[in-house]
C-alpha atoms as a PDB file:
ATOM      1  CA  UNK A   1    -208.576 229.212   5.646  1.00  0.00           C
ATOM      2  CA  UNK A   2    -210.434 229.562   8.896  1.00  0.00           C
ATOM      3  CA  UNK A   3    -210.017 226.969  11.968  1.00  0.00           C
ATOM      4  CA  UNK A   4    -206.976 225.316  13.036  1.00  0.00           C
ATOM      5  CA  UNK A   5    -206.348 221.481  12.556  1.00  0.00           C
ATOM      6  CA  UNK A   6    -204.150 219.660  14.104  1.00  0.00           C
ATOM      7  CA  UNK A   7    -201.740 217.200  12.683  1.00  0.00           C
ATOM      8  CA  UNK A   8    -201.879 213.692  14.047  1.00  0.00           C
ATOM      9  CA  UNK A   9    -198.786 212.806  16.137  1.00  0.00           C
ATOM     10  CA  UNK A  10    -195.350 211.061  15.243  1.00  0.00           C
ATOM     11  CA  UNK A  11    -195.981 207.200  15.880  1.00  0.00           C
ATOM     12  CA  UNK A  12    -193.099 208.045  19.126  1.00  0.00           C
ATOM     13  CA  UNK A  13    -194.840 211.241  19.884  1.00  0.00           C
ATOM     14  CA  UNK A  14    -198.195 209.119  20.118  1.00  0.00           C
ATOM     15  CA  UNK A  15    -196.312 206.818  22.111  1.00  0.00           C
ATOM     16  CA  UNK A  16    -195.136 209.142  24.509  1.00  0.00           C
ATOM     17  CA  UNK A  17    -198.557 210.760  25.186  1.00  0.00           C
ATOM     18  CA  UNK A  18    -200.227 207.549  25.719  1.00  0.00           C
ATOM     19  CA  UNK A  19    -197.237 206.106  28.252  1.00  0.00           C
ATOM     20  CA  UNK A  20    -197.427 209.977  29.586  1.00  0.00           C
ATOM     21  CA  UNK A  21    -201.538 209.076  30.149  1.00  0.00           C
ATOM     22  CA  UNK A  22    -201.411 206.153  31.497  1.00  0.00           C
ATOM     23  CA  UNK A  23    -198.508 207.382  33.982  1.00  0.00           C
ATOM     24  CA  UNK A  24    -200.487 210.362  34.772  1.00  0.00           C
ATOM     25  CA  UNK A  25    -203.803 208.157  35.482  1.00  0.00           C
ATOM     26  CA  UNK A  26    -201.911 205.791  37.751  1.00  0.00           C
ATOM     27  CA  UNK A  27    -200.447 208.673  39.713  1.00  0.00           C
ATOM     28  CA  UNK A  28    -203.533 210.862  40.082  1.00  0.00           C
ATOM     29  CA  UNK A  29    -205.836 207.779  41.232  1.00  0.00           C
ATOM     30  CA  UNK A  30    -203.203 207.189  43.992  1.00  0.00           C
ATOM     31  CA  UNK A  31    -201.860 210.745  44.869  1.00  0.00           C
ATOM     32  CA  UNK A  32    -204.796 212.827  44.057  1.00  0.00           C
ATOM     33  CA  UNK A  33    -203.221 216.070  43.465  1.00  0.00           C
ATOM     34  CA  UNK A  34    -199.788 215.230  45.419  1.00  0.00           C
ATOM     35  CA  UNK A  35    -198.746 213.866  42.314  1.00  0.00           C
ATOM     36  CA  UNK A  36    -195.771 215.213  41.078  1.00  0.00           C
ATOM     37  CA  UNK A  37    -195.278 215.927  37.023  1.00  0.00           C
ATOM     38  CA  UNK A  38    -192.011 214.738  37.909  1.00  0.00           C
ATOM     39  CA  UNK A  39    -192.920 212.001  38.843  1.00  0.00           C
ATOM     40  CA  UNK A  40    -195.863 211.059  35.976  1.00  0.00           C
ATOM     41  CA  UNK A  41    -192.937 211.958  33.824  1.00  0.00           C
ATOM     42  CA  UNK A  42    -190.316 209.571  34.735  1.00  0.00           C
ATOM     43  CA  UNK A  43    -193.211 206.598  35.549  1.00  0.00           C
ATOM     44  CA  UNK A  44    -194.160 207.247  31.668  1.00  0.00           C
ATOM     45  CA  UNK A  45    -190.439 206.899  30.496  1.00  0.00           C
ATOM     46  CA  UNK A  46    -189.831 210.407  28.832  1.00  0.00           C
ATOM     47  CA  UNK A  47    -188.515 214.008  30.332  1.00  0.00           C
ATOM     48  CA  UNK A  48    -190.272 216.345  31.553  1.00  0.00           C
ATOM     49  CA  UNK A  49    -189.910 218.495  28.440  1.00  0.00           C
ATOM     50  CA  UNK A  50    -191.779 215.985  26.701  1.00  0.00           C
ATOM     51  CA  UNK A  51    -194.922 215.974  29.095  1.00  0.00           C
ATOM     52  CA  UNK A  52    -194.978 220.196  29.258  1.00  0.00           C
ATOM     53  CA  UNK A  53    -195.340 219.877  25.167  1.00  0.00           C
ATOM     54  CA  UNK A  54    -197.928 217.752  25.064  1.00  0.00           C
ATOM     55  CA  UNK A  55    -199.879 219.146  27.913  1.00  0.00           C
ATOM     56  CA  UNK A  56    -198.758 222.284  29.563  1.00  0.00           C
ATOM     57  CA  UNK A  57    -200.743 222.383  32.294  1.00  0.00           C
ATOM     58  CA  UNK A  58    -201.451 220.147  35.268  1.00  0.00           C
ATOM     59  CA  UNK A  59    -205.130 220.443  34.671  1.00  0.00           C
ATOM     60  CA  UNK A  60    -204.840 219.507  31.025  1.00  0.00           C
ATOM     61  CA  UNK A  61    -202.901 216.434  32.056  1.00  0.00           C
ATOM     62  CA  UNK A  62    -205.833 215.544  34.725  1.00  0.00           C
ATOM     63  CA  UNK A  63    -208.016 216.448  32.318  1.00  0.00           C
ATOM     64  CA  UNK A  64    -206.691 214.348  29.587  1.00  0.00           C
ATOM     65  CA  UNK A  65    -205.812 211.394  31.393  1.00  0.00           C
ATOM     66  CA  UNK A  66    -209.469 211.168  32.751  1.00  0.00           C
ATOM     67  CA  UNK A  67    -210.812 211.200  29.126  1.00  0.00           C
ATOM     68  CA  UNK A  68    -208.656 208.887  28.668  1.00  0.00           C
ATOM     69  CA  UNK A  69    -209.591 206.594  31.027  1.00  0.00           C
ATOM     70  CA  UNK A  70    -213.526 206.996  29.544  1.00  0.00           C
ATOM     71  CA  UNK A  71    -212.596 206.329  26.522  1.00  0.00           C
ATOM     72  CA  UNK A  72    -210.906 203.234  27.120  1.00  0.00           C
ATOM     73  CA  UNK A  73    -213.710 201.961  29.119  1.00  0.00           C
ATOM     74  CA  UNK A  74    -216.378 203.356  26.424  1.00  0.00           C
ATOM     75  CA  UNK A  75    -214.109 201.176  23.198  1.00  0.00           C
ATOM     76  CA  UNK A  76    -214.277 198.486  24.991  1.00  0.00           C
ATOM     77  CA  UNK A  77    -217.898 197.395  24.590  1.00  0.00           C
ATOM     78  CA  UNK A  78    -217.465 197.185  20.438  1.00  0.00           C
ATOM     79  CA  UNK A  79    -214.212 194.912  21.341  1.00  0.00           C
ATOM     80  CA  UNK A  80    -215.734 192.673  24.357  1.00  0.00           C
ATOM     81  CA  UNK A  81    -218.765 192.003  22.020  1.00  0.00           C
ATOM     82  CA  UNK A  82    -216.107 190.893  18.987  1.00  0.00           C
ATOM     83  CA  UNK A  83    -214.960 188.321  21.121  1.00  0.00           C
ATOM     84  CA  UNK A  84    -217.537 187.213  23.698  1.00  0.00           C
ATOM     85  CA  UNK A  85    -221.319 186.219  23.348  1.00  0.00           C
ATOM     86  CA  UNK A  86    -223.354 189.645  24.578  1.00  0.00           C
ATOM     87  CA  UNK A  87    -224.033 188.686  28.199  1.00  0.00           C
ATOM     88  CA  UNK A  88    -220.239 188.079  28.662  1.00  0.00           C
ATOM     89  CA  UNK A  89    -219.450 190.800  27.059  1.00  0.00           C
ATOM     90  CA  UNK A  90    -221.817 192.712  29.075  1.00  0.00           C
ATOM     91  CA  UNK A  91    -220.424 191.152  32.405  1.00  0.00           C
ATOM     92  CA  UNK A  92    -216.556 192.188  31.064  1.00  0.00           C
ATOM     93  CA  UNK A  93    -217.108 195.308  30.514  1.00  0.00           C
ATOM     94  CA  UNK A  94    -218.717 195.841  33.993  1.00  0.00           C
ATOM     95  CA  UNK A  95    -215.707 194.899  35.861  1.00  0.00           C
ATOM     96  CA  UNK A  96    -214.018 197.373  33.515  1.00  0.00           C
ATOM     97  CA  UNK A  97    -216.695 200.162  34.604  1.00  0.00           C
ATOM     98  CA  UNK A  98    -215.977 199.387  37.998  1.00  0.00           C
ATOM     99  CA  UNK A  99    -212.058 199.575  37.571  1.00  0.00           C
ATOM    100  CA  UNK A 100    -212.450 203.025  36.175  1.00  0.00           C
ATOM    101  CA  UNK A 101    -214.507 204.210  38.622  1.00  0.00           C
ATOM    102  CA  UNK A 102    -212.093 203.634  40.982  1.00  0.00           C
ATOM    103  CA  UNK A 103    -209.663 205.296  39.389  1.00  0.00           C
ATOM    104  CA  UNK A 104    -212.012 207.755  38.769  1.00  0.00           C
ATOM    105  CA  UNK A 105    -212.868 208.032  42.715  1.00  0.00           C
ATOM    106  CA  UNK A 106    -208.854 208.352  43.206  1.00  0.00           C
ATOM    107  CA  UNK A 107    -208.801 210.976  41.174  1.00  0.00           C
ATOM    108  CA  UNK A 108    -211.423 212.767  42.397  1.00  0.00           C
ATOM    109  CA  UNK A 109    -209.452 216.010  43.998  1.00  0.00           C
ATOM    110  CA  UNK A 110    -207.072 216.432  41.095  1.00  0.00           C
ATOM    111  CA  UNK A 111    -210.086 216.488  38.632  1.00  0.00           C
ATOM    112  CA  UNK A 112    -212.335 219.022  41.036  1.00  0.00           C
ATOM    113  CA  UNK A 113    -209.473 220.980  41.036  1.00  0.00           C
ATOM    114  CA  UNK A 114    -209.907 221.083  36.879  1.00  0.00           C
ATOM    115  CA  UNK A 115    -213.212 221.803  37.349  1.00  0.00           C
ATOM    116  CA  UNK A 116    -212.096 224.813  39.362  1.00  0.00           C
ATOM    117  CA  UNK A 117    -210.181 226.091  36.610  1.00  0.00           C
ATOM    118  CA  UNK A 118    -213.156 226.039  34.276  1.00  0.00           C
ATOM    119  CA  UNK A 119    -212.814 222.920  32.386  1.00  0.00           C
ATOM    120  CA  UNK A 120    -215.554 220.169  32.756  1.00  0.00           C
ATOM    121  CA  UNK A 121    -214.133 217.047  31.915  1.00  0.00           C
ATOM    122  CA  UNK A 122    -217.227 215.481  32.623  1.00  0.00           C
ATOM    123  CA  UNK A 123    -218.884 217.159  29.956  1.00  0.00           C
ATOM    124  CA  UNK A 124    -220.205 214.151  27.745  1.00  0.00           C
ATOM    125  CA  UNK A 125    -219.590 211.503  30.155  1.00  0.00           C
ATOM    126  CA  UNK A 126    -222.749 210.352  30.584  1.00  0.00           C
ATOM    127  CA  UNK A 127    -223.603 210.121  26.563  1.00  0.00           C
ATOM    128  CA  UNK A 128    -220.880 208.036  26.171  1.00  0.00           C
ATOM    129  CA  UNK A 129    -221.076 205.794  28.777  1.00  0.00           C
ATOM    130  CA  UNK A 130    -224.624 205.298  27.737  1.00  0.00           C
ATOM    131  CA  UNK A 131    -223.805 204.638  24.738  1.00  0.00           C
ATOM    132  CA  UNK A 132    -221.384 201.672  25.389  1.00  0.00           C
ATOM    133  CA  UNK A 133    -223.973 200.662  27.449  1.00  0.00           C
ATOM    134  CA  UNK A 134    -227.042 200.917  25.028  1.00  0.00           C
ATOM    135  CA  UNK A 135    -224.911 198.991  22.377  1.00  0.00           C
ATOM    136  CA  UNK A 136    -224.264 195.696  24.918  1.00  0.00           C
ATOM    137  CA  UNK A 137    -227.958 195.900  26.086  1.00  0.00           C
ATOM    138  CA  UNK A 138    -229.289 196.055  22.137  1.00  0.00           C
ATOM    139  CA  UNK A 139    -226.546 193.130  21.398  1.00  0.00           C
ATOM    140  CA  UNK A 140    -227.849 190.978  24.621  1.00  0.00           C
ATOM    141  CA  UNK A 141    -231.623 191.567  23.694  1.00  0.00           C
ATOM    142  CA  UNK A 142    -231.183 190.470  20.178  1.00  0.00           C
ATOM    143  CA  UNK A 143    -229.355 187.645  21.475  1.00  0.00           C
ATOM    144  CA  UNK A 144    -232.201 186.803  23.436  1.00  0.00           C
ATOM    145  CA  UNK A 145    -229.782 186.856  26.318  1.00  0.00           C
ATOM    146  CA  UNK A 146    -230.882 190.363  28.044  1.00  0.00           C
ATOM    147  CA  UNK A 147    -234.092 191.800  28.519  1.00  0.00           C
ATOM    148  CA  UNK A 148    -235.293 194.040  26.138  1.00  0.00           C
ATOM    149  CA  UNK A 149    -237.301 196.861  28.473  1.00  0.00           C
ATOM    150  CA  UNK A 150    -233.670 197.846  30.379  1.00  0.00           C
ATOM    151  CA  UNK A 151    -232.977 201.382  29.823  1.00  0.00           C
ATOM    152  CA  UNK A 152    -229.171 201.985  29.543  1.00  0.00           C
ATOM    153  CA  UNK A 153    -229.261 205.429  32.213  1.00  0.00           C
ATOM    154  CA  UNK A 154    -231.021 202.567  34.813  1.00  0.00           C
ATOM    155  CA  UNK A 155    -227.301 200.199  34.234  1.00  0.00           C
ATOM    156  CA  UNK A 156    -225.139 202.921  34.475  1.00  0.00           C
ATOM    157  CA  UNK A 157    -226.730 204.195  37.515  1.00  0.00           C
ATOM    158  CA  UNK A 158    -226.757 200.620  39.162  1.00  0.00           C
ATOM    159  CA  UNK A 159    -223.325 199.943  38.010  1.00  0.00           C
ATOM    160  CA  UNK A 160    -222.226 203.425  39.418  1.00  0.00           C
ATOM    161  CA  UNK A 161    -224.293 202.537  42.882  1.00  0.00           C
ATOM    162  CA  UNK A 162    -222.257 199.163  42.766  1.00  0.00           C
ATOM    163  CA  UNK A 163    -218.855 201.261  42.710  1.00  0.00           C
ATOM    164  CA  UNK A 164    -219.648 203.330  45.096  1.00  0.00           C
ATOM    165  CA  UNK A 165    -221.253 201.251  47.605  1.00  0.00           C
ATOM    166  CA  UNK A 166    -218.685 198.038  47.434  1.00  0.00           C
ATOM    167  CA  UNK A 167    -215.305 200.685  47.244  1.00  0.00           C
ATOM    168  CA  UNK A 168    -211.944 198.800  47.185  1.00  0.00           C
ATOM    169  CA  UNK A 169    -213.825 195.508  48.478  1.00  0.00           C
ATOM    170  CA  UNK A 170    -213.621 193.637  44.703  1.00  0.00           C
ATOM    171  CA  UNK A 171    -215.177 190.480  46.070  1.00  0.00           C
ATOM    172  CA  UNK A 172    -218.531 192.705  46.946  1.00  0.00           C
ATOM    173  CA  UNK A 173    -218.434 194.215  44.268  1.00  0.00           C
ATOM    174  CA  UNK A 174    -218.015 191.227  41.668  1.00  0.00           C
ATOM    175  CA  UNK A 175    -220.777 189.721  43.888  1.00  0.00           C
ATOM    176  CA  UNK A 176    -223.251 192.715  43.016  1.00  0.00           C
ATOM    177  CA  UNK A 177    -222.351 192.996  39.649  1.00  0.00           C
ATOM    178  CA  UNK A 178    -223.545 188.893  39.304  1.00  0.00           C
ATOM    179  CA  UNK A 179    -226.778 190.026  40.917  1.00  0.00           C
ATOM    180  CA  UNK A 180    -227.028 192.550  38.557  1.00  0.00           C
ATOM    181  CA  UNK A 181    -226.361 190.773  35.659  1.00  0.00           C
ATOM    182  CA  UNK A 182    -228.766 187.960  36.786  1.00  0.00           C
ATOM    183  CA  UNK A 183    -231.792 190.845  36.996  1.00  0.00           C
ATOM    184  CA  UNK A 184    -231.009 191.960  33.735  1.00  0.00           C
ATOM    185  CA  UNK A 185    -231.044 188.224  32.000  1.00  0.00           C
ATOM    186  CA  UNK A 186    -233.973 187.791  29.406  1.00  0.00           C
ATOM    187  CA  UNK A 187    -235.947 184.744  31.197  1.00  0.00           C
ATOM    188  CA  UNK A 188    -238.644 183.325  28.837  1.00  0.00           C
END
């Protein structure tokens, strides 16, 4: 037998590398590499044991918890369209963009420094991201509630300009992301 597969985790080891993520996420957007394992380690509840088995590395960890991070922001299109009509979904998940991209920003030392050790943990990023995007536009248009001719690289980009350019100010940026929002309504 050829290839390795891994065995999914206990339901407390699963537990332990999500509280270990989310610790790690926190700590990275707000220390940047001055974060201390440490640190992550008792913020996530566990030892420090514990968050060298699951990822033995400092760049894994930054690694991980970034991919984390996108794909919590990607799942949440499917779950904001469950429960919303598609232009509120659409408008959700925006602020949810922008929230990771802040983190993301916050991060941004401790995951060049991964990228220095060889790793890209932006490698499908953009496909992703797209992708949640693509699937709100296609549910808006057929709800007649977003125009149909948006491409879903044109949001992302906008929504990433919108991050960037409004920063920590949330009030500018929840203004911009109404004016975007607005542009992208199907008017008749």
């Amino acid at each position: 037998m050829t290839g390795t597969t891994e065995r999914p985790l206990r339901a407390d080891a699963q537990r332990n590398r999500d509280q270990i993520l989310v610790a790690a996420s926190a700590a990275f957007s707000k220390c940047g590499l001055e974060a201390t394992l440490e640190g992550i380690a008792k913020d996530a509840g566990v030892g420090i044991g514990t968050l060298y088995r699951h990822f033995p590395t400092r760049e894994l960890l930054i690694e991980a918890a970034y991919r984390n991070e996108l794909a919590a922001v990607c799942a949440a299109a499917p779950e904001l369209l469950d429960k919303m009509p598609p232009a509120e979904a659409l408008r959700a998940w925006m602020d949810r963009f922008v929230d990771y991209m802040t983190r993301k920003l916050g991060m941004a030392d401790a995951l060049r420094a991964v990228m220095a050790s060889g790793a890209n943990p932006y490698a499908q990023s953009f496909e992703l991201l797209v992708g949640a995007i693509k699937r709100l536009l296609d549910a808006g248009a057929a709800a007649g509630e977003i125009r149909p001719d948006v491409s879903a690289d044109d949001v992302l980009v906008s929504l990433s300009g919108v991050a960037l350019a409004a920063g920590s100010k949330r009030d500018q940026a929840d203004r911009l992301l109404n004016l975007l929002l607005d542009g992208l309504r199907y008017r008749a």
